[in-house]
Protein backbone atom coordinates (compact mmCIF):
# COMPACT_ATOMS: atom_id res chain seq x y z
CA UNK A 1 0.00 0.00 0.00
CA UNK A 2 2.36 2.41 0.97
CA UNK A 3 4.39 1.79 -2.34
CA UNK A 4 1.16 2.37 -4.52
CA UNK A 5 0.44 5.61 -2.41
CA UNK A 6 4.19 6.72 -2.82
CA UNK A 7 3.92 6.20 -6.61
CA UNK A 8 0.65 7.88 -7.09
CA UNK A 9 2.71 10.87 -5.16
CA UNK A 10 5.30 10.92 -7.89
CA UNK A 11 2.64 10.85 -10.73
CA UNK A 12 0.79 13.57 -9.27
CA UNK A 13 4.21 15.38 -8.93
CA UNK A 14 5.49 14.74 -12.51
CA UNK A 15 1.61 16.00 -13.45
CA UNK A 16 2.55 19.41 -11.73
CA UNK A 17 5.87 20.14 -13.16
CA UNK A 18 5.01 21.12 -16.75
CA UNK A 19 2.78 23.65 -14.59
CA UNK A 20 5.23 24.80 -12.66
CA UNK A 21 7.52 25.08 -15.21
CA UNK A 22 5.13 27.51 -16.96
CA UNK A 23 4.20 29.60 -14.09
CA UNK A 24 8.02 29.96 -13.59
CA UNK A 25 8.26 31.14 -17.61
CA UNK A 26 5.25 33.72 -17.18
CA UNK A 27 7.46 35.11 -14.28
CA UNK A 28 10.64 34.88 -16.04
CA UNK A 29 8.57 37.12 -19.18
CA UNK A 30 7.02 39.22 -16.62
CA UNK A 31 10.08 40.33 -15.03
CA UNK A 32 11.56 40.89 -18.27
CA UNK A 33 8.85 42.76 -19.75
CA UNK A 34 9.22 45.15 -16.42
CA UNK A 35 12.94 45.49 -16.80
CA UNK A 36 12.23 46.74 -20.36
CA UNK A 37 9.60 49.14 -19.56
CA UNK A 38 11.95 51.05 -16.90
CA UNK A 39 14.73 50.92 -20.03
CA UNK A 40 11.53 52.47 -22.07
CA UNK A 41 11.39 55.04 -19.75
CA UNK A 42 15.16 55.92 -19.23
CA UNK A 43 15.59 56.06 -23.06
CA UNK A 44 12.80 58.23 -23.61
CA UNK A 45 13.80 60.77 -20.89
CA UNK A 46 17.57 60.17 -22.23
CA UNK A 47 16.42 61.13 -25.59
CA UNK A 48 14.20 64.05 -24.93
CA UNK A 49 15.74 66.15 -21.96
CA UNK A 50 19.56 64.29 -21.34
CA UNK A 51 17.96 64.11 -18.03
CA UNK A 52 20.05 61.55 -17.36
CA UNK A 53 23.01 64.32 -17.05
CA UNK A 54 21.44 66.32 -14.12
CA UNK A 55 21.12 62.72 -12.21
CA UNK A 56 24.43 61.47 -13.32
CA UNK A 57 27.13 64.35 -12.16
CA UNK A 58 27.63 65.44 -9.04
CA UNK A 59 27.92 69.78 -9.04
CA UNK A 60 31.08 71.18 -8.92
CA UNK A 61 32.29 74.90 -9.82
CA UNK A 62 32.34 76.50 -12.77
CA UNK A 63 32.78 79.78 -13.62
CA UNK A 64 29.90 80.17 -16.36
CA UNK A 65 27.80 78.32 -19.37
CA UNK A 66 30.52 78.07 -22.17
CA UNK A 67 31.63 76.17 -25.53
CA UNK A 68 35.01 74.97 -24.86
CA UNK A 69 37.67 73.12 -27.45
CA UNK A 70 39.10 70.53 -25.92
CA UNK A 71 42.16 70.51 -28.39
CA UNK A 72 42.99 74.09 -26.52
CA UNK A 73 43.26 71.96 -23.37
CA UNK A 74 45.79 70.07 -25.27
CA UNK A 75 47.98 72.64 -26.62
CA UNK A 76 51.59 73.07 -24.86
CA UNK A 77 51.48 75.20 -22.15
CA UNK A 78 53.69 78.08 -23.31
CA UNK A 79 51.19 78.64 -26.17
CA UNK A 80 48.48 80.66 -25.78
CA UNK A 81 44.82 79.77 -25.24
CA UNK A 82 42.46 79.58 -28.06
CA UNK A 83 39.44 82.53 -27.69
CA UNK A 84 36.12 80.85 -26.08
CA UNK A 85 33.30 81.29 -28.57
CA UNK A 86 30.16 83.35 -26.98
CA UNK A 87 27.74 80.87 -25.19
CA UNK A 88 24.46 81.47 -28.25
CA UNK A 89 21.17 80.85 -26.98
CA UNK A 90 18.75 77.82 -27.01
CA UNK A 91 17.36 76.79 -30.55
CA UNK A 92 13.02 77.16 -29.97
CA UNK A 93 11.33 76.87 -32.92
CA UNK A 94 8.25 77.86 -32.98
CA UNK A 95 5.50 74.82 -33.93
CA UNK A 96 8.78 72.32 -34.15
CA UNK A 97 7.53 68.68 -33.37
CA UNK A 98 9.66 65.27 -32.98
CA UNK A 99 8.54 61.90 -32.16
CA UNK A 100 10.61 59.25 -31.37
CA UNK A 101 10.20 55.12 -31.03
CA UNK A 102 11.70 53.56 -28.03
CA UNK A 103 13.56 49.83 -29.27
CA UNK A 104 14.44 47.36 -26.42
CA UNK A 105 16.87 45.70 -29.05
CA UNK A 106 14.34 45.16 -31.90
CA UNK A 107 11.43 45.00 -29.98
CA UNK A 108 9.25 47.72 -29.82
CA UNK A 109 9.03 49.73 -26.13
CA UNK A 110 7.18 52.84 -26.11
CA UNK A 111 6.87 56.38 -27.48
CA UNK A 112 8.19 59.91 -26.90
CA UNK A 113 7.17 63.34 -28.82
CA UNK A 114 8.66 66.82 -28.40
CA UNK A 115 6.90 69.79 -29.30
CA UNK A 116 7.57 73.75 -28.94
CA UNK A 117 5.03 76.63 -29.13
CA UNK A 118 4.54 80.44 -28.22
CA UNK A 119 2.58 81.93 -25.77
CA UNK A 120 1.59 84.97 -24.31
CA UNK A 121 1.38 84.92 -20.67
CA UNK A 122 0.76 87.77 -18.07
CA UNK A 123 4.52 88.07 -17.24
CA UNK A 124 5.20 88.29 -20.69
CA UNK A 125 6.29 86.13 -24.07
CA UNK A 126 7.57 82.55 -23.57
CA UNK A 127 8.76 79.37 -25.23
CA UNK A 128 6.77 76.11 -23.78
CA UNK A 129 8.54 72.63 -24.56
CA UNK A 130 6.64 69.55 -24.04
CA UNK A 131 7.58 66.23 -23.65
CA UNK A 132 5.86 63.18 -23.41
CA UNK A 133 6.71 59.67 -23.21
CA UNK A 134 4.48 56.18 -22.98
CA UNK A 135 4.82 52.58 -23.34
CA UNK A 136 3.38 50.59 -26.04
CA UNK A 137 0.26 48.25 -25.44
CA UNK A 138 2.44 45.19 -24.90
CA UNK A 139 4.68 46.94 -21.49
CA UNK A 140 1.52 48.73 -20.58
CA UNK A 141 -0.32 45.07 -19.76
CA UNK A 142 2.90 44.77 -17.51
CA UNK A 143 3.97 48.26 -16.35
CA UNK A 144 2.31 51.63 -17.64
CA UNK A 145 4.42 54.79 -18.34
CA UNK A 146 2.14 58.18 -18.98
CA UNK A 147 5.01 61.05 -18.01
CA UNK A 148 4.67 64.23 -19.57
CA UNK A 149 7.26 67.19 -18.85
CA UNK A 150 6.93 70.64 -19.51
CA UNK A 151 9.58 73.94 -19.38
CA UNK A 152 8.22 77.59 -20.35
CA UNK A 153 11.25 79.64 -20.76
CA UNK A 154 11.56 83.30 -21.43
CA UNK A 155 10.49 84.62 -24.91
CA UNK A 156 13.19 87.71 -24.09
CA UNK A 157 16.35 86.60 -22.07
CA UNK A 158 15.47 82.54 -22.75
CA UNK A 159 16.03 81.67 -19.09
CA UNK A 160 13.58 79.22 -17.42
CA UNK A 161 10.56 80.44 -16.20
CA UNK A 162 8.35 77.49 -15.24
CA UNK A 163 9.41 73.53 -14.57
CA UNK A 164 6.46 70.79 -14.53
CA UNK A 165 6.91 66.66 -14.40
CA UNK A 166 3.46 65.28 -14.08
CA UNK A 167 4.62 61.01 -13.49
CA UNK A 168 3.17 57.85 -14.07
CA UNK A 169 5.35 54.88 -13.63
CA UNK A 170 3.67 51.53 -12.71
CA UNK A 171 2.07 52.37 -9.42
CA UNK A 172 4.37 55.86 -8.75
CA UNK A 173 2.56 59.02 -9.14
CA UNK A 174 4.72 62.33 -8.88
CA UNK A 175 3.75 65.84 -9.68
CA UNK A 176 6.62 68.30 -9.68
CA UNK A 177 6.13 72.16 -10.17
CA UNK A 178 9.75 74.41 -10.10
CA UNK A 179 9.31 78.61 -10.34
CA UNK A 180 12.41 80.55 -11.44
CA UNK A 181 12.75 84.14 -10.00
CA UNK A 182 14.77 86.66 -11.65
CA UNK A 183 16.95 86.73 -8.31
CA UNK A 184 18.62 83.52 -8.94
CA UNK A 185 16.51 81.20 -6.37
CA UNK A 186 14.21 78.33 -7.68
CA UNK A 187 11.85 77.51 -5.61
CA UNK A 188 9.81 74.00 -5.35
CA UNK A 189 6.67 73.35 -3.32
CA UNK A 190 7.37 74.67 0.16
CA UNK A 191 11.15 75.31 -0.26
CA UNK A 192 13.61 77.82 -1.45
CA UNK A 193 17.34 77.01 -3.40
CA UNK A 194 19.55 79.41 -5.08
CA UNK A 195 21.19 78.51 -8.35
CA UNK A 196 24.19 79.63 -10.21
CA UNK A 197 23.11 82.41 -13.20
CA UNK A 198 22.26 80.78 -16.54
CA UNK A 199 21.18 78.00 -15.01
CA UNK A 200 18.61 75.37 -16.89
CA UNK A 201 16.01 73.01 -16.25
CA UNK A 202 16.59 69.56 -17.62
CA UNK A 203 14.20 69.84 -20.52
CA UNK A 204 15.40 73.11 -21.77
CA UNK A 205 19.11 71.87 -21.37
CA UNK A 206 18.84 69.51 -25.00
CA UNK A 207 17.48 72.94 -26.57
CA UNK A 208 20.40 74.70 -25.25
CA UNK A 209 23.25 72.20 -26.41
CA UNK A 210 21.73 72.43 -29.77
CA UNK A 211 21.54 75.92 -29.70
CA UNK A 212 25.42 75.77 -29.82
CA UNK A 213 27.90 76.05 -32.43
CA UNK A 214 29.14 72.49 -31.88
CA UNK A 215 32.51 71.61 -33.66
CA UNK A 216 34.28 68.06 -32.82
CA UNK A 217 36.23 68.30 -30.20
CA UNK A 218 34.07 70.85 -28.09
CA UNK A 219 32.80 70.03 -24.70
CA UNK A 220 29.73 71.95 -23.90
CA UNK A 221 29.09 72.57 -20.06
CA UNK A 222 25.29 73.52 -18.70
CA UNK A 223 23.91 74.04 -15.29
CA UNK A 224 21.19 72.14 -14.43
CA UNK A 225 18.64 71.82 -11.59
CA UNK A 226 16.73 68.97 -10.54
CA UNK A 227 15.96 67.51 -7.60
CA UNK A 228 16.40 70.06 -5.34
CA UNK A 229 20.22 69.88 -6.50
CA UNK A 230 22.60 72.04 -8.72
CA UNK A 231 24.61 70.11 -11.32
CA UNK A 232 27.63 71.16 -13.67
CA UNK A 233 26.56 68.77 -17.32
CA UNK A 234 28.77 67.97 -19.97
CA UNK A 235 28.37 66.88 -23.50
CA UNK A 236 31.01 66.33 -25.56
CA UNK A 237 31.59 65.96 -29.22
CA UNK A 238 32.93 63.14 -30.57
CA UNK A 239 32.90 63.17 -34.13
CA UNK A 240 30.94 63.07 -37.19
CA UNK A 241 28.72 59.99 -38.70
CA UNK A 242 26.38 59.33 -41.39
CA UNK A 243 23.54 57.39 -39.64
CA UNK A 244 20.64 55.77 -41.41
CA UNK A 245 16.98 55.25 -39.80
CA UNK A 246 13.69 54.33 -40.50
CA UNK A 247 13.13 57.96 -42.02
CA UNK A 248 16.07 58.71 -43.97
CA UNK A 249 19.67 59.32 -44.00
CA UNK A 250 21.46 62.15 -42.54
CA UNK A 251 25.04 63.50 -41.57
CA UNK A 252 25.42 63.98 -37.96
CA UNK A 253 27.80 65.07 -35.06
CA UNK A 254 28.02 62.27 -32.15
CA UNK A 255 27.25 63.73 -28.88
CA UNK A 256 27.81 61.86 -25.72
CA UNK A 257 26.55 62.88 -22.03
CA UNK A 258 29.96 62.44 -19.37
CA UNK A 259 27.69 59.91 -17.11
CA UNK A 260 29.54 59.16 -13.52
CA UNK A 261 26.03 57.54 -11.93
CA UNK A 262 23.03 56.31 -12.27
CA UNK A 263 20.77 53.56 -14.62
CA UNK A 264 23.82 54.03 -17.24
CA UNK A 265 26.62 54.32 -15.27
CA UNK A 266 29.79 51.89 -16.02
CA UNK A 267 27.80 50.00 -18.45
CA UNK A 268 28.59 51.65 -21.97
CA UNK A 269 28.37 54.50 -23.91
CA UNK A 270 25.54 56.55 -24.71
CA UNK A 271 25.68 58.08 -28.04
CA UNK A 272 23.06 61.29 -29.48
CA UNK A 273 23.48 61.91 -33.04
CA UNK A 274 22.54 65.49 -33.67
CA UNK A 275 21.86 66.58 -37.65
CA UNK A 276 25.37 68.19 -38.82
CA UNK A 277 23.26 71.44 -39.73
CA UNK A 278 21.74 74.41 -38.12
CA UNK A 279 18.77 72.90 -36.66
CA UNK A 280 21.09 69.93 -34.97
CA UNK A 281 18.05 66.97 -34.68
CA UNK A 282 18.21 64.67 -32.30
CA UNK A 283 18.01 61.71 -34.58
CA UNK A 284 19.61 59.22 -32.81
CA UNK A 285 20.30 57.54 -29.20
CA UNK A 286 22.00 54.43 -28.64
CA UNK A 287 23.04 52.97 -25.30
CA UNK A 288 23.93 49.58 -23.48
CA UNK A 289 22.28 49.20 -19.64
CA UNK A 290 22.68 46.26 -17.41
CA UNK A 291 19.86 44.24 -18.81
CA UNK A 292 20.92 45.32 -22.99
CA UNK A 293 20.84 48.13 -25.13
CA UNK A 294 18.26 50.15 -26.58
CA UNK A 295 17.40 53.17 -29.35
CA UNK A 296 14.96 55.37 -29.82
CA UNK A 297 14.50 56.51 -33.12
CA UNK A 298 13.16 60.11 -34.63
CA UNK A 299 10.12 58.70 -37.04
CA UNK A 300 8.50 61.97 -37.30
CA UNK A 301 9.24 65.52 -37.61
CA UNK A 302 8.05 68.89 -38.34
CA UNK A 303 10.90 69.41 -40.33
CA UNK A 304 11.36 68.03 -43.93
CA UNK A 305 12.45 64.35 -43.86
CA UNK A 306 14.90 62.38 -46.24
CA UNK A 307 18.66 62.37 -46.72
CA UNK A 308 20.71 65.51 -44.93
């Protein structure tokens, strides 16, 4: 008896493995579909705001927002400094839309859009960028992103006025609201900070860098707030590519964000390629994280399309 009980044991156990094995799969695709939508998100706010930058290095003096070359740095010491250009201002075009698709490999992750416009407010003209970023259907059965960002900057002296982050992540809910005053202090819900001058917002910071004249070898330095914290960001340029997408092909300076911390820290480089022209278009991001690599991908533009 007690060898026909253990027997029908085993049989019921050999029944439940195939189950288990399959519950263990669905968590296996679960956790990986999770792990994706958080790289969804940190490409999309890579891509539209190198927000990445303001949570990646640490602040640290400097004595203004300037273009540097960093073959001047190189130069022997007895010879004499190459002239800084002038700082130029951010590049806001008025009605300028971008859209982007998020790629977890070749899978498809999510979206992001950026969009400028005028207003008229009772303080005066401004700029208002808008980002937003979401996951695709497939993520959003695991782990829904809805985050929209928004930066009104001065129409006049194009320094931030206004900061807004309105997030969904999965089951977080933030909503973020940053004033800047004219006196150089920022000041968040119920507390007060002072910032350096010329200091930017993270969304306004990608209009800034393109704003620049950017020549290979420059570093471009911007101070950024976020978080309650000041933060010295650099970009530097690499070189120049020709990259080909879904939309066309174009000629483009590499740009990548000097990353010490954070989701992309010690794990690769991350690489924005910028449209060699005047209106420098993001068209480009590639990066490697712990879990793979990912790009998002410009698909749509207000601008004309097609070979640059």
């Amino acid at each position: 008896m007690m060898r026909i009980e253990t027997s029908q044991a085993t049989q019921a156990n050999t029944a439940n493995q195939p189950t288990a094995r399959v519950a263990a799969a669905r968590l296996d695709c679960r956790d990986a579909l999770l792990r994706l939508a958080i790289i969804a998100v940190s490409a999309i706010f890579s891509m539209v705001a190198l927000a990445t930058l303001a949570d990646a290095v640490k602040a640290a003096p400097v004595a203004d927002i300037s273009v540097s070359a960093l073959a001047a740095a190189a130069a022997a010491p007895d010879a004499p400094a190459a002239p800084a250009r002038p700082a130029l201002r951010p590049l806001l075009i008025d009605g300028e839309t971008l859209d982007f698709d998020i790629y977890y490999g070749a899978m498809p992750a999510g979206h992001a859009s950026l969009a400028v416009e005028s207003d008229q407010t009772a303080d005066g003209a401004i700029y208002r960028i808008t980002s937003a970023a979401r996951s695709n259907d497939l993520v959003s059965l695991f782990f829904t992103v809805d985050d929209r960002v928004t930066s009104e900057i001065d129409a006049v002296t194009y320094e931030p006025r206004q900061f807004e982050k309105k997030i969904r992540e999965g089951s977080l809910r933030k909503h973020v609201t940053v004033h800047y005053a004219a006196d150089g202090l920022v000041r968040a819900g119920d507390e007060t900070f002072r910032v350096e001058p010329g200091t930017r917002d993270i969304l306004s910071a990608l209009y800034y860098v393109r704003g620049q004249d950017l020549r290979v070898g420059d570093e471009v330095i911007v101070r950024t707030f976020e978080n309650g914290k000041n933060y010295q960001a650099r970009v530097r340029v690499r070189g120049r590519e020709k990259v080909s997408t879904r939309r066309g092909s174009y000629d483009c300076l590499v740009v990548e964000p000097d990353i010490a911390e954070g989701v992309f820290a010690k794990t690769g480089r991350m690489l924005i390629y910028l449209t060699d022209d005047a209106l420098k278009v993001p068209v480009l991001l590639k990066s490697k994280v712990k879990v793979g690599s990912f790009v998002a991908e410009l698909v749509g533009s207000s601008h004309a399309g097609g070979e640059r």
